[in-house]
Protein backbone atom coordinates (compact mmCIF):
# COMPACT_ATOMS: atom_id res chain seq x y z
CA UNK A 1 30.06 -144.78 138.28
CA UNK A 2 30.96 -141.26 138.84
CA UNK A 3 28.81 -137.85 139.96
CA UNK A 4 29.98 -134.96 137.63
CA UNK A 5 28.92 -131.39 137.09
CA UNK A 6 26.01 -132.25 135.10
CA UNK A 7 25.60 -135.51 134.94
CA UNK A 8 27.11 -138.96 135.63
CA UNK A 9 29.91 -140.91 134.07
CA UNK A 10 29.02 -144.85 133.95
CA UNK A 11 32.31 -147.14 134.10
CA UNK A 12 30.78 -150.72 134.40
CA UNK A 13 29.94 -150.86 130.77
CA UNK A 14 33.78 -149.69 129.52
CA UNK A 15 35.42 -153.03 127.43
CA UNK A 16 32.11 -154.41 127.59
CA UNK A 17 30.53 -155.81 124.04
CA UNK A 18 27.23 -155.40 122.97
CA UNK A 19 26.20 -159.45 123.52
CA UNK A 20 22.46 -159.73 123.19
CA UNK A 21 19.48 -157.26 121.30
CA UNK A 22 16.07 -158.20 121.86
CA UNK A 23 13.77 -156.17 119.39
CA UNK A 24 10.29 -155.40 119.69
CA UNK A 25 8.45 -151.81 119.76
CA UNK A 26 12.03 -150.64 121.42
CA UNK A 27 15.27 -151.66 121.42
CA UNK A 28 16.96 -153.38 124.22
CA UNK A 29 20.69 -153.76 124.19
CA UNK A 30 22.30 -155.98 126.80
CA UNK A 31 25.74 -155.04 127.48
CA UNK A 32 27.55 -157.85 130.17
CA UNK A 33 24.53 -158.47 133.00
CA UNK A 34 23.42 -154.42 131.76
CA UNK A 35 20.80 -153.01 129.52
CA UNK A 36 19.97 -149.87 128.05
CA UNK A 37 16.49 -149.29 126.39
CA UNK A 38 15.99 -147.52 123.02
CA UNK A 39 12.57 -146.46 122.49
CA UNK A 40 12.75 -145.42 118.43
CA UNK A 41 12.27 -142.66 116.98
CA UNK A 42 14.48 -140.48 118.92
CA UNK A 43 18.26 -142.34 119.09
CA UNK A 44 21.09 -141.02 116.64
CA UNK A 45 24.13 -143.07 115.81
CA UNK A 46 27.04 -141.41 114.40
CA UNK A 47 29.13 -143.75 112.80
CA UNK A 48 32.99 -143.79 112.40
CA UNK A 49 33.45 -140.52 114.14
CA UNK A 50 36.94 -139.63 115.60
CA UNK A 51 37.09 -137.04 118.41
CA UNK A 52 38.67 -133.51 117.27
CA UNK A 53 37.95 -134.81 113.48
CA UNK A 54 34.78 -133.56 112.76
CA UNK A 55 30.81 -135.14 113.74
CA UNK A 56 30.10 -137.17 110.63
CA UNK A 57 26.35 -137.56 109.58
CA UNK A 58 24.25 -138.73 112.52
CA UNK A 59 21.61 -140.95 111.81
CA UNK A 60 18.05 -141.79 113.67
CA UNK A 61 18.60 -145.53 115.08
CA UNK A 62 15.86 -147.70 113.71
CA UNK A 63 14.68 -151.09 114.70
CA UNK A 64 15.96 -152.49 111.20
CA UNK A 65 19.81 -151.13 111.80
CA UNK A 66 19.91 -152.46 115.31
CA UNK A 67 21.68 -155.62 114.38
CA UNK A 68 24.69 -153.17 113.59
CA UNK A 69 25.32 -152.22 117.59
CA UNK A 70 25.78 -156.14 117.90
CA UNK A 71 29.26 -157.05 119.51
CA UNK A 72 30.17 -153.36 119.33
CA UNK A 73 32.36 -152.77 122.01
CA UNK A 74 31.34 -149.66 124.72
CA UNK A 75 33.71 -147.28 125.44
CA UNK A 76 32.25 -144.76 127.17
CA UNK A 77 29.07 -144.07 128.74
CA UNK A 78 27.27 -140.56 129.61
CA UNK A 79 24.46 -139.65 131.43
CA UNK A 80 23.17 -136.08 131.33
CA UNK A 81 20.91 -134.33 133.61
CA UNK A 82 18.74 -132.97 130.86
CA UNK A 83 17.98 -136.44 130.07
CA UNK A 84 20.67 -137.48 127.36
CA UNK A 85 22.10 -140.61 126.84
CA UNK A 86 25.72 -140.65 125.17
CA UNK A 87 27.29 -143.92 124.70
CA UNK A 88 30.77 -143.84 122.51
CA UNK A 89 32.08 -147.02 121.14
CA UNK A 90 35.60 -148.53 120.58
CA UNK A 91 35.19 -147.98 116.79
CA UNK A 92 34.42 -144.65 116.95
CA UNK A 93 30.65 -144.73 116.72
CA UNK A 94 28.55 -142.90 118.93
CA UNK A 95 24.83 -143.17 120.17
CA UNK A 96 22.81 -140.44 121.12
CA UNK A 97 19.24 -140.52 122.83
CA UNK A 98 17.71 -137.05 124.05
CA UNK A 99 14.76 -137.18 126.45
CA UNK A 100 11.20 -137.35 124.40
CA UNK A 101 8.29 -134.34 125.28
CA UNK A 102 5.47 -136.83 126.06
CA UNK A 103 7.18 -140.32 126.79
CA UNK A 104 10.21 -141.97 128.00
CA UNK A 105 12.71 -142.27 125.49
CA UNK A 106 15.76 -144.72 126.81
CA UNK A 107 16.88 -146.22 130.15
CA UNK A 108 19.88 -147.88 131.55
CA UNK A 109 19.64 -150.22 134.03
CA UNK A 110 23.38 -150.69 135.61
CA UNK A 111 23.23 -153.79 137.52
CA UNK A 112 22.89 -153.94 141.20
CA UNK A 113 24.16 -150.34 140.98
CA UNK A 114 21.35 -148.22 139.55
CA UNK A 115 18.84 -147.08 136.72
CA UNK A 116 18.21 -144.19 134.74
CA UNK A 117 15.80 -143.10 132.49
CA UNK A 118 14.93 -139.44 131.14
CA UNK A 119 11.70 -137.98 132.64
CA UNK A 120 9.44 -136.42 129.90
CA UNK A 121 10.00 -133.42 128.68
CA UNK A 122 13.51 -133.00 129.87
CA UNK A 123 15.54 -133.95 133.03
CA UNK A 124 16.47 -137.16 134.64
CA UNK A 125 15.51 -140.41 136.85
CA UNK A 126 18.10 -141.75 139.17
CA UNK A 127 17.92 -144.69 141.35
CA UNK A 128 20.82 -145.42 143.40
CA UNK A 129 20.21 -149.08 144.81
CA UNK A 130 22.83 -149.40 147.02
């Protein structure tokens, strides 16, 4: 886990496979002995896109398509100050979450290292356990 200029790159999930969704109002994707929290409507997925070849059509993640982020491999994982969530995937893919105005749209909980979770209305949580 790295400090940047506006936000904060997370390592621990890189190679890691999307192993375990538990659905309910949200969704919860457990990534190794991680999680990060999907509260719907508000997540995009943007499938198949390659960087430098264009966005492709991003699409709101529902509870009904989480199944699809199932044994998807992470690749990359983004934390903005504003209170975005960017998480690319091996195949391309990439998730999107944007803070909410009146509620808290996604966290990530990085094991024994730290969570985050958007504050509403715009900016960021951090909690650094160790």
């Amino acid at each position: 886990m790295a400090r940047t200029g506006n936000g904060w790159h997370i390592t621990a999930l890189n190679g890691v496979g999307v192993g375990q969704l538990v659905l309910d109002d949200r969704i919860r994707l457990r990534v190794g002995s991680h999680e990060i929290e999907l509260r719907p409507p508000g997540a995009e997925l943007v499938e198949g896109a390659v960087e430098g070849a264009g966005e492709g059509a991003a699409v709101a993640v529902e509870l009904g398509m989480a199944p699809g982020l199932l044994r998807r491999v992470v690749a990359g994982v983004r934390v903005l100050d504003e209170g975005v969530l960017r998480v690319g995937f091996a195949d391309g893919a990439r998730l999107a979450a944007p803070s909410a105005a009146e509620r808290v749209a996604w966290s990530l909980a990085v094991r024994g290292t730290a969570f985050f979770a958007p504050r509403p209305g715009g900016g960021l949580t951090v909690r650094l356990l160790n």
